[in-house]
N, C-alpha and C. Protein backbone atom coordinates (compact mmCIF):
# COMPACT_ATOMS: atom_id res chain seq x y z
N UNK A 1 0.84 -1.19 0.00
CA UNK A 1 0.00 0.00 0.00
C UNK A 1 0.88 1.25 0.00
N UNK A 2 0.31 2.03 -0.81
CA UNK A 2 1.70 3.50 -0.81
C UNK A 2 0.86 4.17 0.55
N UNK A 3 2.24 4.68 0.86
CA UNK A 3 2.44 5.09 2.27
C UNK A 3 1.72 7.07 1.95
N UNK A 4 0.85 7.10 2.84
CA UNK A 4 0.41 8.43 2.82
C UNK A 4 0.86 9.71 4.11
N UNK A 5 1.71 10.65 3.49
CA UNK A 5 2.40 10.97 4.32
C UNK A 5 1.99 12.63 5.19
N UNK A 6 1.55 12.51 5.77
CA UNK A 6 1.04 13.69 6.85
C UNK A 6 1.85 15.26 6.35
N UNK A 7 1.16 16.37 5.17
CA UNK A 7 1.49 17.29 5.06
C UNK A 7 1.97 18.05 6.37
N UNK A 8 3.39 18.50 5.90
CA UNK A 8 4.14 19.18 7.17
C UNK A 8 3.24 20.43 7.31
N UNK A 9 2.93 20.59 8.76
CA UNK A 9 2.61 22.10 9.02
C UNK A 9 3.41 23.27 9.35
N UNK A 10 3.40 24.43 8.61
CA UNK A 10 4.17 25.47 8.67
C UNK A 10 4.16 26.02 10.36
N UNK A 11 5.00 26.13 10.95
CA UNK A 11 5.17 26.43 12.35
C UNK A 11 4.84 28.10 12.41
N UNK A 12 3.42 28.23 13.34
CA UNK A 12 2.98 29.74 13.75
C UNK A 12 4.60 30.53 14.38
N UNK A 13 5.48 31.23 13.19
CA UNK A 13 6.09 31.63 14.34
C UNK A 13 5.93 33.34 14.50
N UNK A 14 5.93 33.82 15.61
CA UNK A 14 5.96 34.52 15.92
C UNK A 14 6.76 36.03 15.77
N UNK A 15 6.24 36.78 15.78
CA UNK A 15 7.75 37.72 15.70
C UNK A 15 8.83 38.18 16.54
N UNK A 16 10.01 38.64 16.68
CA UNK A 16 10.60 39.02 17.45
C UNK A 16 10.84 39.62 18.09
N UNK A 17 9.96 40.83 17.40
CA UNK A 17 10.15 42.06 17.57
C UNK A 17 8.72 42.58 18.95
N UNK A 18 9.05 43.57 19.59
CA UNK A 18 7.76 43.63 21.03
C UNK A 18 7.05 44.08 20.31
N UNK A 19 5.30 43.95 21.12
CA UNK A 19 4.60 44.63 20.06
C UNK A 19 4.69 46.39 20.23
N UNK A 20 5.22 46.62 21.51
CA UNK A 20 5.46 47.89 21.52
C UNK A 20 6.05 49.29 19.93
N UNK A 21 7.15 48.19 19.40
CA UNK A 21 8.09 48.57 18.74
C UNK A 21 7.36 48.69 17.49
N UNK A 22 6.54 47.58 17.23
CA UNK A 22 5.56 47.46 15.79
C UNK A 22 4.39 48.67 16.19
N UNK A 23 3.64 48.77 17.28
CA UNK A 23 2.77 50.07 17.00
C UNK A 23 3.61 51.39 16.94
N UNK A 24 4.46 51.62 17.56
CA UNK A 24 5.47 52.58 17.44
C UNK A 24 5.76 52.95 15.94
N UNK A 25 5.73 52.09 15.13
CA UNK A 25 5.75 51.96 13.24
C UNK A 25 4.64 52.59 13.20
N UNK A 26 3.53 51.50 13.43
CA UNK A 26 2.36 52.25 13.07
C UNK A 26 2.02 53.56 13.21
N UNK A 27 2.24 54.25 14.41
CA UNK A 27 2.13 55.57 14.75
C UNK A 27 2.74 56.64 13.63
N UNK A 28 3.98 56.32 13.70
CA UNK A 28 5.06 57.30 12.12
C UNK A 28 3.99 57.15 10.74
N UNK A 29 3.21 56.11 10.91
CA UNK A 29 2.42 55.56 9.40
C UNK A 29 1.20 56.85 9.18
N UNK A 30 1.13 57.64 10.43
CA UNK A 30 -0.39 58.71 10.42
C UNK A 30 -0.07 59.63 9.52
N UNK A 31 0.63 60.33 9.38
CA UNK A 31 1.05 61.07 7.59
C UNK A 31 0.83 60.78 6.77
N UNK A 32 1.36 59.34 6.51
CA UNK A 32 0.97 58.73 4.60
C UNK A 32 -0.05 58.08 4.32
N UNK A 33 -0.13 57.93 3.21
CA UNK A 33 -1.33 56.99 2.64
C UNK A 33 -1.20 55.85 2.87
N UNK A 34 0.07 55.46 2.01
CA UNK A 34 0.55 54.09 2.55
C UNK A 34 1.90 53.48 2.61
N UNK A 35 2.65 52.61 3.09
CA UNK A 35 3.67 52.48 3.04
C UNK A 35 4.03 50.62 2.91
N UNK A 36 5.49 50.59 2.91
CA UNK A 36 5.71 48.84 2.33
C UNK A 36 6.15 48.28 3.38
N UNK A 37 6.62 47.04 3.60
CA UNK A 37 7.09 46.63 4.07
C UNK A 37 8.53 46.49 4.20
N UNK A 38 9.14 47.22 3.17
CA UNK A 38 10.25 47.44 3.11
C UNK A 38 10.58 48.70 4.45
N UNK A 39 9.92 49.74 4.37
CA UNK A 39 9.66 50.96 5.11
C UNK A 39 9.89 50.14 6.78
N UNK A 40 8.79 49.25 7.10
CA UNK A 40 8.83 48.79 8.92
C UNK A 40 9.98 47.99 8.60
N UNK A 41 10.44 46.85 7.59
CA UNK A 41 11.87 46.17 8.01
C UNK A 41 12.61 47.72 8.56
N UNK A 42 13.04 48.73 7.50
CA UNK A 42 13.85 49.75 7.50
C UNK A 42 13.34 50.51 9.09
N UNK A 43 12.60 50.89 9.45
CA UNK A 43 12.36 51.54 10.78
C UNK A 43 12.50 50.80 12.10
N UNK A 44 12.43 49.60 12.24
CA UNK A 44 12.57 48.48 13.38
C UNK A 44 13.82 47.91 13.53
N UNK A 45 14.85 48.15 11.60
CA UNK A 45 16.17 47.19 11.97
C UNK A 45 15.71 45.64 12.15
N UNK A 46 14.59 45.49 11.15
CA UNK A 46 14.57 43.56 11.37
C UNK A 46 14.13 43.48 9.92
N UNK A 47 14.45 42.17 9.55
CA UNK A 47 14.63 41.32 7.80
C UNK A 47 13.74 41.20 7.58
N UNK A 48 13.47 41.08 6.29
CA UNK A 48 12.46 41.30 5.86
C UNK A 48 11.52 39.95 6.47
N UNK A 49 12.00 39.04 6.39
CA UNK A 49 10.91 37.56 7.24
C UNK A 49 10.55 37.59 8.13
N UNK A 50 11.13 38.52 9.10
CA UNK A 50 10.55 39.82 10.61
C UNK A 50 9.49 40.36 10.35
N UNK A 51 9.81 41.12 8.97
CA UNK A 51 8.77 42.10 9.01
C UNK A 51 7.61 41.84 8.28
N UNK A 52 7.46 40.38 7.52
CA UNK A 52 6.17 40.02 7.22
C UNK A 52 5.61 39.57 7.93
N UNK A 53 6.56 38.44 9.08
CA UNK A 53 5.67 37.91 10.42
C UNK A 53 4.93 39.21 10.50
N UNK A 54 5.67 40.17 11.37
CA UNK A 54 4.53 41.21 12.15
C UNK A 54 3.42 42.12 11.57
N UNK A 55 3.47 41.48 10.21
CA UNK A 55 2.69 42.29 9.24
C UNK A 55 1.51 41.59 9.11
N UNK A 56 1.58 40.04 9.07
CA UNK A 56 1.03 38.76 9.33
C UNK A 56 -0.18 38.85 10.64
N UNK A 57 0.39 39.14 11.38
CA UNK A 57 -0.26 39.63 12.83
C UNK A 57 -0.78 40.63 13.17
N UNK A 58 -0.01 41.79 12.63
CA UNK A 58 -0.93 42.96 12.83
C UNK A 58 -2.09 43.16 11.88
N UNK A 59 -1.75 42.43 10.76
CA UNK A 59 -3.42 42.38 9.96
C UNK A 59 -4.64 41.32 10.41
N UNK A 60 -4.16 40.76 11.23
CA UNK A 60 -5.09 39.43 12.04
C UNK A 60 -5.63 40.28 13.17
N UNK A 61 -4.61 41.50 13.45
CA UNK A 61 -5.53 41.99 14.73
C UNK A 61 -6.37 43.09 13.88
N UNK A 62 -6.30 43.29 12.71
CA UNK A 62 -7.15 44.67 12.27
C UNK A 62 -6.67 45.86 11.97
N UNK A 63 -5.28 46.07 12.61
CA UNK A 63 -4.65 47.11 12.66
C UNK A 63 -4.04 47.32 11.45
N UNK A 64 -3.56 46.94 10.40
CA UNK A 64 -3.49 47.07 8.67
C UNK A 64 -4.27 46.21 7.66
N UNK A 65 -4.45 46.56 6.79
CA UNK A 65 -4.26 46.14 5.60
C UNK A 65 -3.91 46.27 4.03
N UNK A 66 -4.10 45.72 3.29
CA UNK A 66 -3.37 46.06 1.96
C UNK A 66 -3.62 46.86 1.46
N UNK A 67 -3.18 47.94 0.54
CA UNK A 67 -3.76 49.10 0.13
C UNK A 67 -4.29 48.35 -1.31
N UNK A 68 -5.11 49.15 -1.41
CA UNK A 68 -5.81 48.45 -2.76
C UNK A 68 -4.79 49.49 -3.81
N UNK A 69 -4.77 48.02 -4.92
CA UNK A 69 -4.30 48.25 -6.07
C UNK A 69 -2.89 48.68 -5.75
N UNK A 70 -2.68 48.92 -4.53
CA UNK A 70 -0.86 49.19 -4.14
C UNK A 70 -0.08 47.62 -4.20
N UNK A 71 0.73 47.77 -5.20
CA UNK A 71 1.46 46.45 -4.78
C UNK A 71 2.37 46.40 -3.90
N UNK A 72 1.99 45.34 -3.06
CA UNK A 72 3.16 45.44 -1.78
C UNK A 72 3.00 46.31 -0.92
N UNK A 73 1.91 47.09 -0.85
CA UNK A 73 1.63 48.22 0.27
C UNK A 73 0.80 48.02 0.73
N UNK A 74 0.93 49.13 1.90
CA UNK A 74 -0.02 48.09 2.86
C UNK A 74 -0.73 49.99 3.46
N UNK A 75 -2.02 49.83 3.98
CA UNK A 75 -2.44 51.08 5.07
C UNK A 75 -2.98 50.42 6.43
N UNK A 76 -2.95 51.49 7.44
CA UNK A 76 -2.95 51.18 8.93
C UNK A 76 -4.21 51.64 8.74
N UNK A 77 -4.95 50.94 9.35
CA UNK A 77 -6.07 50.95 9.59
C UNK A 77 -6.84 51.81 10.84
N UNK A 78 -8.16 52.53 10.94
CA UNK A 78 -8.28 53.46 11.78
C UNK A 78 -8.43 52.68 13.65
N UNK A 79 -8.16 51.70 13.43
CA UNK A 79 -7.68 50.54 14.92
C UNK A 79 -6.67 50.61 14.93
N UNK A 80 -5.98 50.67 14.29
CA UNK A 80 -4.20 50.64 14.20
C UNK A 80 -3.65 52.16 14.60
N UNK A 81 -4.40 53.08 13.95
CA UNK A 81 -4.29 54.02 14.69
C UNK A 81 -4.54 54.57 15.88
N UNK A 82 -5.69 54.35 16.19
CA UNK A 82 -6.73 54.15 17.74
C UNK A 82 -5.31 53.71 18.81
N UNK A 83 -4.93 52.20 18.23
CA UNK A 83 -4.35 51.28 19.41
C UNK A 83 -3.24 51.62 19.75
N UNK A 84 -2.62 52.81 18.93
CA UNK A 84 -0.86 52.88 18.45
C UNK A 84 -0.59 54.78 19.05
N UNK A 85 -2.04 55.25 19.37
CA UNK A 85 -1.73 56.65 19.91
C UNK A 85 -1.68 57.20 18.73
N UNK A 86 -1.86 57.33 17.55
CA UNK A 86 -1.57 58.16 16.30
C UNK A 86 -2.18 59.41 16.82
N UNK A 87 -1.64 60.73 16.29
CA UNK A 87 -2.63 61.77 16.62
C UNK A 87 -2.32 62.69 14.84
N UNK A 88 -3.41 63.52 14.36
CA UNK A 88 -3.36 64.46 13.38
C UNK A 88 -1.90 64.59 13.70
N UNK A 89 -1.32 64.56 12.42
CA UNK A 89 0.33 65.71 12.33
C UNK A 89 0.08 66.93 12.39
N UNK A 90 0.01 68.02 13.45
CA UNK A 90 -0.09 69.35 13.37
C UNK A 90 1.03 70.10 13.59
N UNK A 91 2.41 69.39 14.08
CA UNK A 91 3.56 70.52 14.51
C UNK A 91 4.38 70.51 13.57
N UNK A 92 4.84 71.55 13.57
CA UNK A 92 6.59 71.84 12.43
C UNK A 92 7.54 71.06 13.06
N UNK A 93 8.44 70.66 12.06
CA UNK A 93 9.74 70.01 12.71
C UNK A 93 10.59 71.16 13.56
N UNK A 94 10.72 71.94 13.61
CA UNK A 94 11.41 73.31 13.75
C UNK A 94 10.81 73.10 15.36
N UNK A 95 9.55 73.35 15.45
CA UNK A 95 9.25 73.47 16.60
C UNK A 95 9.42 71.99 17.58
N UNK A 96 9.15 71.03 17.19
CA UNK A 96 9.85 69.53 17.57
C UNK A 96 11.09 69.80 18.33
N UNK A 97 11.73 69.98 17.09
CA UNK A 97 13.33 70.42 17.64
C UNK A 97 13.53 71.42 18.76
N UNK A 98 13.11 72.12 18.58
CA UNK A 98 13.42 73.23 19.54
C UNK A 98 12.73 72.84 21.05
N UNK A 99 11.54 71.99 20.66
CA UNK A 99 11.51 71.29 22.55
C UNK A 99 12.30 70.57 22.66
N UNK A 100 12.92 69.47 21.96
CA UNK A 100 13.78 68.58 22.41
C UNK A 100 15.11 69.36 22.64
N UNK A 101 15.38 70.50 22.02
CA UNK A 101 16.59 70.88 22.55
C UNK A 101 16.45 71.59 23.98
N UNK A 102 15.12 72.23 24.85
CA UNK A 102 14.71 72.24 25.82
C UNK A 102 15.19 71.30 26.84
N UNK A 103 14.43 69.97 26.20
CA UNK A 103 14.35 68.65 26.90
C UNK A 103 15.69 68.65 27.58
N UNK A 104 16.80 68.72 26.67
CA UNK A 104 18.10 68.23 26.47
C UNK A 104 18.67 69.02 27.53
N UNK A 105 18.27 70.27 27.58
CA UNK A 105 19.09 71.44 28.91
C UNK A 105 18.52 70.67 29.78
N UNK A 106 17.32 70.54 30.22
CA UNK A 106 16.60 70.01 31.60
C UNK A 106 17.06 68.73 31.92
N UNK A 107 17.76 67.62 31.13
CA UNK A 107 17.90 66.78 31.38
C UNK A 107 19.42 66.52 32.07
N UNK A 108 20.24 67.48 31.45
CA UNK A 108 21.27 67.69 31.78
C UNK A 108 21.57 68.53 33.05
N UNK A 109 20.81 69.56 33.32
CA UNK A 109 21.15 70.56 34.54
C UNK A 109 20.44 69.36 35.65
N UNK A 110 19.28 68.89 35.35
CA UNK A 110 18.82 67.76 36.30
C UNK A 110 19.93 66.98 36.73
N UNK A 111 20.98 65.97 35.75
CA UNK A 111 21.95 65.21 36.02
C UNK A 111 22.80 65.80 37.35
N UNK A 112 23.15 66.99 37.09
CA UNK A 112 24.42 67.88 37.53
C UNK A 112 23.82 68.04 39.35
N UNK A 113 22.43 68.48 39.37
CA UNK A 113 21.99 68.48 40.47
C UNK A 113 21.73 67.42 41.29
N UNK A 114 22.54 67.17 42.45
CA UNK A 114 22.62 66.31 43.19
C UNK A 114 21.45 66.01 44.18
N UNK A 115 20.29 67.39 44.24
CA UNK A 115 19.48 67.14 44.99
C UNK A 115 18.48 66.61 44.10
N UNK A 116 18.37 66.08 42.84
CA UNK A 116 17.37 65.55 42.25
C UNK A 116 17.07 64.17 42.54
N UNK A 117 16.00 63.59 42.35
CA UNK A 117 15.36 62.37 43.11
C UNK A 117 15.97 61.35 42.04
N UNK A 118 16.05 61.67 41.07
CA UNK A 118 16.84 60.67 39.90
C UNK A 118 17.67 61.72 39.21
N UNK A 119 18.45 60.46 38.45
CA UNK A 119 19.67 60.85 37.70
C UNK A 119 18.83 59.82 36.12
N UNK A 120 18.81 60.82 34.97
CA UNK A 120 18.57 60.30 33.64
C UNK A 120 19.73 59.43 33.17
N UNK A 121 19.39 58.56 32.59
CA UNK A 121 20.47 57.31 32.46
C UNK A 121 20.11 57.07 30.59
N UNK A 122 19.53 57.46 30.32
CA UNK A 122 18.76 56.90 28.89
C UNK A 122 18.03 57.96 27.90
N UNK A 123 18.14 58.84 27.06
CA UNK A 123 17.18 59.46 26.39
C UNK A 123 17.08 59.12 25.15
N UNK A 124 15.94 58.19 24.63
CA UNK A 124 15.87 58.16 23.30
C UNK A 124 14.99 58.74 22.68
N UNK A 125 14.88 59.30 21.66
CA UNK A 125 13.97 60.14 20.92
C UNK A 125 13.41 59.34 19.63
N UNK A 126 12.14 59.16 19.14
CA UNK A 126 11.62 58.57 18.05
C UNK A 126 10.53 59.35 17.79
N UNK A 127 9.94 59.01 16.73
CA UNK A 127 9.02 59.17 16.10
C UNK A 127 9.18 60.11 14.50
N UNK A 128 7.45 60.50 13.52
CA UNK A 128 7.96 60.60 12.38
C UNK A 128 8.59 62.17 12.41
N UNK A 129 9.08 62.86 13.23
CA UNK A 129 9.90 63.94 13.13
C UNK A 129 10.89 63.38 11.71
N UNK A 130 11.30 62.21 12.64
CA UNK A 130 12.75 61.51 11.92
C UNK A 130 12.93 61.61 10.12
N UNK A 131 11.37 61.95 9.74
CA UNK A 131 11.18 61.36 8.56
C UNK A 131 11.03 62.77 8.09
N UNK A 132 11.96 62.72 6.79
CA UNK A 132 12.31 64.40 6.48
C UNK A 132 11.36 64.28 5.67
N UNK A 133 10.11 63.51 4.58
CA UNK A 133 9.34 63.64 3.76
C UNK A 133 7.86 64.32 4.26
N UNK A 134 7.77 64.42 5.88
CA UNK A 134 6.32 65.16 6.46
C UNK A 134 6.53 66.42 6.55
N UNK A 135 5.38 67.18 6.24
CA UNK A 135 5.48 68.66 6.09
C UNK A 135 5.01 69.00 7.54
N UNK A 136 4.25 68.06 8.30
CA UNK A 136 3.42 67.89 9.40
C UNK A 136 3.90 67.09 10.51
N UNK A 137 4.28 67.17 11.53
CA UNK A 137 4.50 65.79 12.30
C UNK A 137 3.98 65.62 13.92
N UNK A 138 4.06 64.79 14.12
CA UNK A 138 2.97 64.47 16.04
C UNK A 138 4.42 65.25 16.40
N UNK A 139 3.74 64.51 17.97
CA UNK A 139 4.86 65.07 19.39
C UNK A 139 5.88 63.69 19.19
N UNK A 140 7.16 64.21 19.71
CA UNK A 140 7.62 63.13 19.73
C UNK A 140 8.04 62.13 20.52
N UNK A 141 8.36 60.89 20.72
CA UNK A 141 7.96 59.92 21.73
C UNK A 141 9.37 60.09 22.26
N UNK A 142 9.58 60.10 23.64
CA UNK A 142 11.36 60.06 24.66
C UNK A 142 10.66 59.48 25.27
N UNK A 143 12.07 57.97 25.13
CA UNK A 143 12.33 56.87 26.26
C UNK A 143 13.01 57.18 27.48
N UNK A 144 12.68 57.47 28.37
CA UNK A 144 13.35 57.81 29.45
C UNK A 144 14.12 56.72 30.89
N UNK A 145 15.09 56.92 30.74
CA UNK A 145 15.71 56.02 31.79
C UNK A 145 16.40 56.62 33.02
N UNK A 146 16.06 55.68 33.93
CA UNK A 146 16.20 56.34 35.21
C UNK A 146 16.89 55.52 36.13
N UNK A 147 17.70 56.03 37.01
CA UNK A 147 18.39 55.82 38.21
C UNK A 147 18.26 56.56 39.39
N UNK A 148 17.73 55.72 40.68
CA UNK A 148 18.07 56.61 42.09
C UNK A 148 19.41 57.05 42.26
N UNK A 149 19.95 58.49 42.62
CA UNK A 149 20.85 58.84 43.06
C UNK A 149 21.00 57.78 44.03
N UNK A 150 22.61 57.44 43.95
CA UNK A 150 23.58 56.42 43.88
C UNK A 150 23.24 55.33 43.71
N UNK A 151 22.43 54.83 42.62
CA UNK A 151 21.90 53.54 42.28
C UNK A 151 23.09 53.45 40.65
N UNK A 152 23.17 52.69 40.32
CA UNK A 152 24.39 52.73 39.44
C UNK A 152 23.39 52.07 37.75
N UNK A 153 22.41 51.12 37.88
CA UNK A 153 21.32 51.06 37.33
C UNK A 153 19.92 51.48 36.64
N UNK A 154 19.88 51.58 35.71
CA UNK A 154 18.71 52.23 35.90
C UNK A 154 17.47 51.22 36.00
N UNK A 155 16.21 51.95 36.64
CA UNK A 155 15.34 51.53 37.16
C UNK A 155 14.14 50.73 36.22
N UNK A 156 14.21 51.67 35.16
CA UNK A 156 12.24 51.75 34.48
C UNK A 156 12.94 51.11 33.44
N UNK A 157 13.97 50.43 32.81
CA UNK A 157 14.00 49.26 31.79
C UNK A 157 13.52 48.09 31.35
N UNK A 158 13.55 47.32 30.19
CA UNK A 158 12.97 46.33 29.84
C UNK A 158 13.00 44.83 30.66
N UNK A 159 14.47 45.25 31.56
CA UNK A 159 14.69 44.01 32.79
C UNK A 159 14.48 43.97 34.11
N UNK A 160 13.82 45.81 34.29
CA UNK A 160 13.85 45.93 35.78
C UNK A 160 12.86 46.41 35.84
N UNK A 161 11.73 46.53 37.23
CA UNK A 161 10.83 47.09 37.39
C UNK A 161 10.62 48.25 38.65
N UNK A 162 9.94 49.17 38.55
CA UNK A 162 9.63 50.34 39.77
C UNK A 162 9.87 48.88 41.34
N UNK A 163 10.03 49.21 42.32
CA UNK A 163 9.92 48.17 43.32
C UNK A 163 8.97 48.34 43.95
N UNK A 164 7.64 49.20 44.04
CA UNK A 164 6.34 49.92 44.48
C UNK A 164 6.21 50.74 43.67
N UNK A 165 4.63 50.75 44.11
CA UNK A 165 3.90 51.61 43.48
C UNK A 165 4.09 53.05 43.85
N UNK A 166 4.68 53.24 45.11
CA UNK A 166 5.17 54.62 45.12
C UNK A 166 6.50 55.13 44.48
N UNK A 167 7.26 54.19 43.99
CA UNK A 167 8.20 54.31 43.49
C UNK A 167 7.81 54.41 42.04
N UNK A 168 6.28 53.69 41.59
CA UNK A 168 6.53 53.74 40.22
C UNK A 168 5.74 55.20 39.68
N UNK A 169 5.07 55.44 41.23
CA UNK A 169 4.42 57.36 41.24
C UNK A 169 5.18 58.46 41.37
N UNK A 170 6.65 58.41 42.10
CA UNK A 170 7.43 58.84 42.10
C UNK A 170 8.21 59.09 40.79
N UNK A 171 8.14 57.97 39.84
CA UNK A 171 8.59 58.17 38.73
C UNK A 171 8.00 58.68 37.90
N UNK A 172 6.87 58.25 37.77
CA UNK A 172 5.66 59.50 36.68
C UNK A 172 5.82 60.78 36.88
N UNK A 173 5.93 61.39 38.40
CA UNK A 173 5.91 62.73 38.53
C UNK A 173 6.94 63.23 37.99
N UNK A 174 8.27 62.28 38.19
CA UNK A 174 9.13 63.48 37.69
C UNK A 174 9.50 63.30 36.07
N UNK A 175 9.26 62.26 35.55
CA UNK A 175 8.72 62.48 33.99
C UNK A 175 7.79 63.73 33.65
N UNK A 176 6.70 63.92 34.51
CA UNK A 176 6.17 65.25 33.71
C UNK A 176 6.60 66.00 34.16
N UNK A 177 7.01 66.84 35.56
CA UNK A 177 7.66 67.52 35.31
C UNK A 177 9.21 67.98 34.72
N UNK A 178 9.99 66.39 34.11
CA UNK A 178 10.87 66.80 32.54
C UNK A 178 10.16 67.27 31.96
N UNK A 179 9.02 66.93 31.77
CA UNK A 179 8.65 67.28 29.99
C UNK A 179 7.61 68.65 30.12
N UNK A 180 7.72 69.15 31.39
CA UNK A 180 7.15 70.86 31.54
C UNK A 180 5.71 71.18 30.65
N UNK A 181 5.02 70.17 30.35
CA UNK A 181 3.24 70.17 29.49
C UNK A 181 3.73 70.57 28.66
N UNK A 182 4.89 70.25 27.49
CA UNK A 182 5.20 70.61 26.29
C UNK A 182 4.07 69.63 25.21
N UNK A 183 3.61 70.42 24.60
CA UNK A 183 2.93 69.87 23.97
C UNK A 183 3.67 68.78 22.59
N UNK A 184 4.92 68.90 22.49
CA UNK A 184 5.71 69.04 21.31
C UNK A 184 6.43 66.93 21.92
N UNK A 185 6.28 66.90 23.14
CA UNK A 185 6.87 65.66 23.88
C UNK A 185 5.52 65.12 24.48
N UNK A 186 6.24 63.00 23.93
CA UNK A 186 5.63 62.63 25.13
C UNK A 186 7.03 61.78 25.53
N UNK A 187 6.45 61.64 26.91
CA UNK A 187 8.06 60.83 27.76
C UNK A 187 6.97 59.51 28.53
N UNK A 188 7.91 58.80 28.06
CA UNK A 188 7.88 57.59 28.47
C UNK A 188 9.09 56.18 29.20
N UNK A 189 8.55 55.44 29.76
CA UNK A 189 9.64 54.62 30.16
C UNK A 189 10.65 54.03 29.48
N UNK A 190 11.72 54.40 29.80
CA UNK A 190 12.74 53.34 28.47
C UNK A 190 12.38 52.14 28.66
N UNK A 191 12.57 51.68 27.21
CA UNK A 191 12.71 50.20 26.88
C UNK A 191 13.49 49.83 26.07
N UNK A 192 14.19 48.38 25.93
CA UNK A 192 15.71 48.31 24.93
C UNK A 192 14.94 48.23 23.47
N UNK A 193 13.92 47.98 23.12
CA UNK A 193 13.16 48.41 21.77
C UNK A 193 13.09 49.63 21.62
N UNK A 194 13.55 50.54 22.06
CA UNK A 194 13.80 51.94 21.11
C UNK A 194 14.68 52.03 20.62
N UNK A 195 15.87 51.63 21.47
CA UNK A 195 17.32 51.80 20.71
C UNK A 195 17.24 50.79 19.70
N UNK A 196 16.21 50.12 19.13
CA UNK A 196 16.55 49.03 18.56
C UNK A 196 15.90 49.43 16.81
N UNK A 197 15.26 50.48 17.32
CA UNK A 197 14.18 50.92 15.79
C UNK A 197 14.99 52.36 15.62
N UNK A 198 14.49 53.09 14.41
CA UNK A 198 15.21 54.41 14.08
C UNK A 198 14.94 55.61 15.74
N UNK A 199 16.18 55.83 15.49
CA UNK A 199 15.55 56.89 16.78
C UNK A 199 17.26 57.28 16.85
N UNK A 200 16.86 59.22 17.60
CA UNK A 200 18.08 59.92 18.57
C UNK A 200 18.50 59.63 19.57
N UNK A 201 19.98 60.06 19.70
CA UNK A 201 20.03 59.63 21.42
C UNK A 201 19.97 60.73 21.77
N UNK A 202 19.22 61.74 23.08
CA UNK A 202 19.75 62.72 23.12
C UNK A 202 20.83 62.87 24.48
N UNK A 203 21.57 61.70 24.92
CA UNK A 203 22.41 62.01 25.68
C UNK A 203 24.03 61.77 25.34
């Protein structure tokens, strides 16, 4: 009898990349019409078999799909935007810049001062500022990393966590007051997925 042999199944794999880092794409995507997949390999720093997995997945959750009649392109969908924080592009790059160069004094005279409750350990800067083709662009996203004066570590990373909740309130506060209700910033906790996609350092 010929032997009938059990079609191999393709293994669900997953992507590598956090999903943090993939809506973070999505977000830069609120300017254009549409963009490729070439574009998220190029913004995340992962191959292209990376970047169809997560393309794979994020269209299973709703958050893209194909642009019609675009070959190979794809649009984010108004969930993808919803889930990813997108907001209207309303600021100049000019003005972007000029808070982050703000940011950059405060972060630094903060360092120097010994009576501050933390010492900044991490500033990464992302978002579509980066992208010299918007005439328009959001606020832009800073990863912020933190250390207790004489803690040699920082705290709010991808391996470590606040140790309480007053510690992790302690840390919110003085995130906003870095970022002084600039409308132009948002600050957030570092994570090693920023340094890992296009982005500034500003330290």
């Amino acid at each position: 009898m010929p032997s009938h042999r059990e079609p191999k199944k393709r293994s669900a794999t997953l992507p590598t990349i956090p999903a943090e880092a993939a809506l973070s794409f999505l977000k830069d995507t609120k300017g254009a019409l549409t963009w490729t997949t070439r574009d998220l390999a190029d913004t995340l720093k992962i191959d292209r078999r990376e970047a169809e997995q997560a393309l794979a997945l994020l269209e299973a959750q709703g958050y893209v799909q194909p642009a019609r009649g675009g070959r190979g392109e794809w649009m984010t969908t108004p969930a993808g935007e919803t889930v990813s924080g997108a907001k209207t592009p309303r600021f100049t790059r000019a003005s972007v810049e000029q808070s982050l160069d703000a940011l950059k004094n405060r972060i630094q005279k903060n360092n120097k001062n010994r009576q501050a409750p933390f010492r900044v350990t991490n500033a990464i800067v992302f978002g579509d500022f980066l992208l010299s083709d918007r005439a328009r662009v959001q606020s832009a996203d800073v990863g912020i990393g933190l250390a207790r004066r004489g803690e040699s570590l920082p705290r709010n990373n991808s391996a470590s966590a606040p140790h309480s909740a007053s510690e992790a309130a302690a840390e919110r506060k003085f995130l906003r007051d870095l970022r002084e209700k600039s409308a132009h910033l948002m600050l957030r906790p570092y994570a090693d997925w920023m340094r890992n996609r296009t982005h500034r350092d500003l330290l």
